[in-house]
Every structure is written in C-alpha cells, then in structure tokens.
C-alpha atoms as a PDB file:
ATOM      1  CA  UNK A   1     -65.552  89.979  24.568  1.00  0.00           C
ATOM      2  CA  UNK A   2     -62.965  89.426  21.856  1.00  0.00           C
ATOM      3  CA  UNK A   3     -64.190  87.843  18.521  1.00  0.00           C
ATOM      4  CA  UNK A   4     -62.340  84.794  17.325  1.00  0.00           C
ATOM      5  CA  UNK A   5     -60.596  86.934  14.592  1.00  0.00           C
ATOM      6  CA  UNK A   6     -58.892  89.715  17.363  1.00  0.00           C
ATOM      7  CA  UNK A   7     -57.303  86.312  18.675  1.00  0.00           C
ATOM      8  CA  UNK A   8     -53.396  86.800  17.996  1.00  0.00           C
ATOM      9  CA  UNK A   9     -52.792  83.525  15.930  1.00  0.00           C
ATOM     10  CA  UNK A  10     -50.221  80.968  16.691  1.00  0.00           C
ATOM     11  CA  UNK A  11     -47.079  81.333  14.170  1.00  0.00           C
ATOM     12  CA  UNK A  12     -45.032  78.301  13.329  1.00  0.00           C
ATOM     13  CA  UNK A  13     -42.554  79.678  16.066  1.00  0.00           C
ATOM     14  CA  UNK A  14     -44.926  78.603  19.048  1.00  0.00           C
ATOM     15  CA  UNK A  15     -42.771  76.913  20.862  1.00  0.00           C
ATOM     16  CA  UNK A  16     -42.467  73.187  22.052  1.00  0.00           C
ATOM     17  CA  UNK A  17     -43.563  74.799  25.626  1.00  0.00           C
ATOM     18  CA  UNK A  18     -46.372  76.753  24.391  1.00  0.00           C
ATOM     19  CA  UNK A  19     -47.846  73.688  22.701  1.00  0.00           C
ATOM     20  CA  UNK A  20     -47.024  71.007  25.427  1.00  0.00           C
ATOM     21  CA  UNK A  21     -48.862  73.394  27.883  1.00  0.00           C
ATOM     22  CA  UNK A  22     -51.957  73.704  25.980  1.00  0.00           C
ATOM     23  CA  UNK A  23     -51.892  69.863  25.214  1.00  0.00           C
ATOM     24  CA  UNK A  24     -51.852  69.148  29.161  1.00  0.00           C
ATOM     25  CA  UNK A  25     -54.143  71.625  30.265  1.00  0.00           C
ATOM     26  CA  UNK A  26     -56.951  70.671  26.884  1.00  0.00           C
ATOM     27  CA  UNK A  27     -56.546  67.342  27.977  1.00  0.00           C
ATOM     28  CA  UNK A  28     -57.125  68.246  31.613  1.00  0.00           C
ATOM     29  CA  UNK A  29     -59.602  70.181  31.082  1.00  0.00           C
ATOM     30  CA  UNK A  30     -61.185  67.910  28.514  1.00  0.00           C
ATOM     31  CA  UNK A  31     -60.879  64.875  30.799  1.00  0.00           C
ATOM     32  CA  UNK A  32     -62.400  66.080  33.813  1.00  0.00           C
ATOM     33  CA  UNK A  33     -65.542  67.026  31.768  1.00  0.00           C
ATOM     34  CA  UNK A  34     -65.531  63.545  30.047  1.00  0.00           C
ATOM     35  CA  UNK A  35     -64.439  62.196  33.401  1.00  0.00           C
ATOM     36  CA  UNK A  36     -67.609  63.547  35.033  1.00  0.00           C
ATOM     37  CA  UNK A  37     -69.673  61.365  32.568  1.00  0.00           C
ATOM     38  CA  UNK A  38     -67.954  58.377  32.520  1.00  0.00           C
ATOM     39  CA  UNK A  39     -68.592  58.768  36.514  1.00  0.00           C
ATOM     40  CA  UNK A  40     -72.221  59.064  35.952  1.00  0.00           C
ATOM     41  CA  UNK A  41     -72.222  55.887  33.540  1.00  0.00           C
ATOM     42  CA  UNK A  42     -70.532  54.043  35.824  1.00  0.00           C
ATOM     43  CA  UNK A  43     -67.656  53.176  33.352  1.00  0.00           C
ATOM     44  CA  UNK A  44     -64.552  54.572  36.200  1.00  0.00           C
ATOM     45  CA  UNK A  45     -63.956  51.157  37.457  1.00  0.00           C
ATOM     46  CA  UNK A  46     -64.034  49.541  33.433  1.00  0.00           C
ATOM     47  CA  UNK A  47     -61.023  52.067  32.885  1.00  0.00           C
ATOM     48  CA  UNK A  48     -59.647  50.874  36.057  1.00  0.00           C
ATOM     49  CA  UNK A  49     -59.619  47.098  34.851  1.00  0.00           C
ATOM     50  CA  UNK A  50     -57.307  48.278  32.089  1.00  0.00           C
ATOM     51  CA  UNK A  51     -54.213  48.321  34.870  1.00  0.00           C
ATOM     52  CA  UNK A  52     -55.609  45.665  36.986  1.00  0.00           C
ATOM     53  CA  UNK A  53     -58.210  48.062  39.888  1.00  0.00           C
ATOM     54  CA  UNK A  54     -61.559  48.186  40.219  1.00  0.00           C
ATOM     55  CA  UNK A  55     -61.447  51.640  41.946  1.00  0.00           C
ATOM     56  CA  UNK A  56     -63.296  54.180  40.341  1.00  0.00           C
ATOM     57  CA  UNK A  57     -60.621  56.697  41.477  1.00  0.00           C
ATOM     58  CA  UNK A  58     -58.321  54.626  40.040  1.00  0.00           C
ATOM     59  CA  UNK A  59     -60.447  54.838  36.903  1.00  0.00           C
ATOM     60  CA  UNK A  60     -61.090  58.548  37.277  1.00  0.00           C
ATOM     61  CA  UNK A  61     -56.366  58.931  37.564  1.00  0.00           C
ATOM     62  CA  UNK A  62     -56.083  56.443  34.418  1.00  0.00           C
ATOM     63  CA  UNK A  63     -58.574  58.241  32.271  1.00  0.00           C
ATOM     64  CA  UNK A  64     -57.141  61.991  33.098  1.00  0.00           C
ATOM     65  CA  UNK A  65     -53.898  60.521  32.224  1.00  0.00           C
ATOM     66  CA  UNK A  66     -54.687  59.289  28.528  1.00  0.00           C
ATOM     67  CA  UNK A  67     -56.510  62.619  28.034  1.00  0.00           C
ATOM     68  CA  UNK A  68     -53.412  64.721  28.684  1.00  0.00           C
ATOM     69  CA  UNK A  69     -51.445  62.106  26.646  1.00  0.00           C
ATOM     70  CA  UNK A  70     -54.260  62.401  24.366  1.00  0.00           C
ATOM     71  CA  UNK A  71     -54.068  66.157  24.149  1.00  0.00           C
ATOM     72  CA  UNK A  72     -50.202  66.155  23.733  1.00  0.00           C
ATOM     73  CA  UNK A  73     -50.565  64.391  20.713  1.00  0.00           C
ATOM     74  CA  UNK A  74     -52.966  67.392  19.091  1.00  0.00           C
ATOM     75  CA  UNK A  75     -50.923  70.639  20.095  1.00  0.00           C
ATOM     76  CA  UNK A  76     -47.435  68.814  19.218  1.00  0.00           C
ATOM     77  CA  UNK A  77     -48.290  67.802  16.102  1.00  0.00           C
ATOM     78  CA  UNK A  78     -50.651  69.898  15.025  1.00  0.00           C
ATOM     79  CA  UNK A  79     -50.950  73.230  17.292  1.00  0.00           C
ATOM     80  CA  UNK A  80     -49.605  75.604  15.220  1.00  0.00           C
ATOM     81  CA  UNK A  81     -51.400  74.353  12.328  1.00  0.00           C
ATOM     82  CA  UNK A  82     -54.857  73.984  12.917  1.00  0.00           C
ATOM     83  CA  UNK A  83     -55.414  75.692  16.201  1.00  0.00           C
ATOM     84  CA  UNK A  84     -55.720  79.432  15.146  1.00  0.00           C
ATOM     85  CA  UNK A  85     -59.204  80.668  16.540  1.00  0.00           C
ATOM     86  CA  UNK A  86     -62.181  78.949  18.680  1.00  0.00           C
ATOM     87  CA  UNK A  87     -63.860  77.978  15.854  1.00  0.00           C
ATOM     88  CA  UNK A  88     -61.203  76.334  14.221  1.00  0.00           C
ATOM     89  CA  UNK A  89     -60.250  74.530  17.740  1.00  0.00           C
ATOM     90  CA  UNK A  90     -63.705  73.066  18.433  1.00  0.00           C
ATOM     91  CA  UNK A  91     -64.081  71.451  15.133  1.00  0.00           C
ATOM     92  CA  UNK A  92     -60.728  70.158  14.904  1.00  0.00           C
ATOM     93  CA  UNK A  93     -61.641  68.965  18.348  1.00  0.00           C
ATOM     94  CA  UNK A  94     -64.916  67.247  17.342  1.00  0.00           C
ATOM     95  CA  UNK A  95     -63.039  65.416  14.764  1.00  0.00           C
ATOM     96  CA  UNK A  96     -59.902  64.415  16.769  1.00  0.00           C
ATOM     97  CA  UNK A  97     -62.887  63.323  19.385  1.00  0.00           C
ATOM     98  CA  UNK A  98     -63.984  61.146  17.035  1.00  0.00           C
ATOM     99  CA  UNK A  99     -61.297  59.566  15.691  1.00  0.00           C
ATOM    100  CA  UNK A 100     -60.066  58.871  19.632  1.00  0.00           C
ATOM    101  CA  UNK A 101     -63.756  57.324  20.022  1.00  0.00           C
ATOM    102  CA  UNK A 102     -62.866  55.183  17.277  1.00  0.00           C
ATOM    103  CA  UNK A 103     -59.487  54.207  18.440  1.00  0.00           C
ATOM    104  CA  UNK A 104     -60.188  53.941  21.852  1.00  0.00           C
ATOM    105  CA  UNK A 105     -63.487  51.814  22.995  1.00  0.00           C
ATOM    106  CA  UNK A 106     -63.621  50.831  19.290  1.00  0.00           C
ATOM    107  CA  UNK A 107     -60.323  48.771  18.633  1.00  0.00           C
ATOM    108  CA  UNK A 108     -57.811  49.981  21.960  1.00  0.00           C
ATOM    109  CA  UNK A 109     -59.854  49.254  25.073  1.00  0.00           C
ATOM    110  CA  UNK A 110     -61.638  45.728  23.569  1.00  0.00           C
ATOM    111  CA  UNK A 111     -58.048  44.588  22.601  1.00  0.00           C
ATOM    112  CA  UNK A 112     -56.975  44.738  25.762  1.00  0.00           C
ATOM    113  CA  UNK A 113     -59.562  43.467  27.760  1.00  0.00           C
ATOM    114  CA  UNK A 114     -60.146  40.071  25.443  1.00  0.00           C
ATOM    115  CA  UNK A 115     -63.586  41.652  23.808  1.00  0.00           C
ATOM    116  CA  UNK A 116     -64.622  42.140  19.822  1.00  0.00           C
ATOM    117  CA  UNK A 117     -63.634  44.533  18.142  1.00  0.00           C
ATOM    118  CA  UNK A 118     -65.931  47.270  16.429  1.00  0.00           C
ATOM    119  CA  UNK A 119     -69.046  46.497  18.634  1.00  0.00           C
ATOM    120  CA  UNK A 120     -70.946  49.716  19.413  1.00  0.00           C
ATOM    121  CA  UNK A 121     -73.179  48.559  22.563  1.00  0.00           C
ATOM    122  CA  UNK A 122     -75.258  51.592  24.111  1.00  0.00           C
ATOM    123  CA  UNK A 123     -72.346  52.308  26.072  1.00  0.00           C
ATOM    124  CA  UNK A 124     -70.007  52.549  23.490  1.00  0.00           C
ATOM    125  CA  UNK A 125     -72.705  55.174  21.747  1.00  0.00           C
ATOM    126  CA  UNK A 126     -72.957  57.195  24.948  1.00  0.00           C
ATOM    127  CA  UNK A 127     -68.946  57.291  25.254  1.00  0.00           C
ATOM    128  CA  UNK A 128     -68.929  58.628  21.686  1.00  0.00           C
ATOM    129  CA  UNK A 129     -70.715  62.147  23.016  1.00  0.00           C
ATOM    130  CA  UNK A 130     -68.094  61.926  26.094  1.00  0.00           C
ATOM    131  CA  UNK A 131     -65.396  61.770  23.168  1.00  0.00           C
ATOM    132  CA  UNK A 132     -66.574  64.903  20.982  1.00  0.00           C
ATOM    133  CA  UNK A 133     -67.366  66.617  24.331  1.00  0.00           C
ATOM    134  CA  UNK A 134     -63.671  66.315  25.387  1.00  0.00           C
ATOM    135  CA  UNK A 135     -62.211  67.168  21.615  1.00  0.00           C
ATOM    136  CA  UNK A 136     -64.361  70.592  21.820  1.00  0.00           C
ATOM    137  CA  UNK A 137     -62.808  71.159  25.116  1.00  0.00           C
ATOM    138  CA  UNK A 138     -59.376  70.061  24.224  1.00  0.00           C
ATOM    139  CA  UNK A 139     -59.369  72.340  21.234  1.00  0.00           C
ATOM    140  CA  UNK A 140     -60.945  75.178  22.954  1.00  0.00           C
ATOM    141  CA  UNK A 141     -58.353  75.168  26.107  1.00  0.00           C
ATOM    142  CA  UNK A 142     -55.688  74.936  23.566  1.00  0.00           C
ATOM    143  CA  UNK A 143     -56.679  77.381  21.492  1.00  0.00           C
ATOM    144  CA  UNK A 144     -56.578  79.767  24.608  1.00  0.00           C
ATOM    145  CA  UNK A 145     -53.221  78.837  25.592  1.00  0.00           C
ATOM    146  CA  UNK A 146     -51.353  78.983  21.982  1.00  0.00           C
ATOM    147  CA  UNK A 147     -52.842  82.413  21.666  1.00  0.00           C
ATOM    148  CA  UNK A 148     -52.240  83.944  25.112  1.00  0.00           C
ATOM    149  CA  UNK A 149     -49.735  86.651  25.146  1.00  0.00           C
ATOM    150  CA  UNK A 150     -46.794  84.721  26.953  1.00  0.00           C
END
C-alpha cells in the first residue's frame, strides 16, 4: 500500500476535467454514505418536501444531487490547492462538512421550509456526523481522482 507521500500531487495544471470528475464522484460517493443515514433517520422524505414529494426516493435523488453540486464546489475551487494527499483531503473534508452542516439544516433547509433559523434539535446534531462523514469521503474520493495517473 502506497503512503500518502508516494501519492503524485495535483499541480496547478489539473485540469477543469480532472477536478469536475473528482467533485462528482466525492460527492457521489459522499452522498450515498450520508444518504444511507439520512435513510435510517428517516429524514429522505424531509429532503423530499424541499421540491414538493414526500417520496423517500425522491429524497434519496434530491440529496445525491446537492452532494455532487456540493462536491463540485470543493475540487473547482479548491482541488489543486488543498487536495494533495489523504490526509490533507479528509480534514479539509471534515471542515468543508462542517461548514455545509452549518449552511445547510442550519440557515438553507429552515429558510425554505418556513422554520427558525439556527435551531440544533437532535436531528439537526445527528445530521452534523452525516455532514463530516460525507466531507471525509468527499475529500478522500477526490483526492484519489486528482492524483490518479490519467
């Protein structure tokens, strides 16, 4: 197994392809782990209210869809940067988790479904591990694909 340091590092030449591809398939990948939780609390259908379904599945197709949009936003802006070795990726992860936990059932989700802001409720707290699980995922993933030999 390679150690984090025999990873070739991304250069500022990564292209917009490179980093596009590792934002969709973080987010993916990040987003079906997160997705599995949010199944198990029952939140699916809450995400589904957001466009106007109480489906679960419908839930489950909204969510994966902010994660890759979610994980687009990392690599573009900030692939080459500050995804140069696993390590690196899963704590830039953790804290892009976090600030998404934030922005999301914090201040994004309440806004548009008529609740307060800033109220942490247990499920809020649980979401918040769902959050920094998908960041170290996201990260990871991307991490894998910036530095695979093209």
């Amino acid at each position: 197994m390679a150690s984090a340091s025999a990873l070739p590092r991304p250069t500022s030449g990564t292209g917009i392809g490179r980093r596009v591809l590792a934002g969709a398939a973080g987010g993916v990948a990040g987003g079906i782990v997160f997705g599995i939780l949010l199944a198990v609390m029952g939140m699916l259908p809450v995400i589904a209210s957001m466009v106007g379904s109480g489906s679960a599945v419908v839930g489950f197709g909204v969510h994966l869809m902010i994660s890759v949009m979610i994980g687009l936003g990392l690599t573009l802006l900030f692939g080459n940067r500050l995804l140069t070795s696993y390590r690196r990726g899963a704590l830039v992860g953790l804290g892009y988790g976090a600030i998404w936990w934030v922005l999301g059932p914090l201040m994004i989700m309440p806004v548009m479904m008529g609740m307060p802001l800033f109220a942490p409720d247990l499920t809020a707290l649980m979401s918040l591990m769902g959050h920094l699980i998908y960041g170290v995922t996201l990260g990871l993933v991307a991490v894998r694909v910036l530095t695979s030999q093209a």
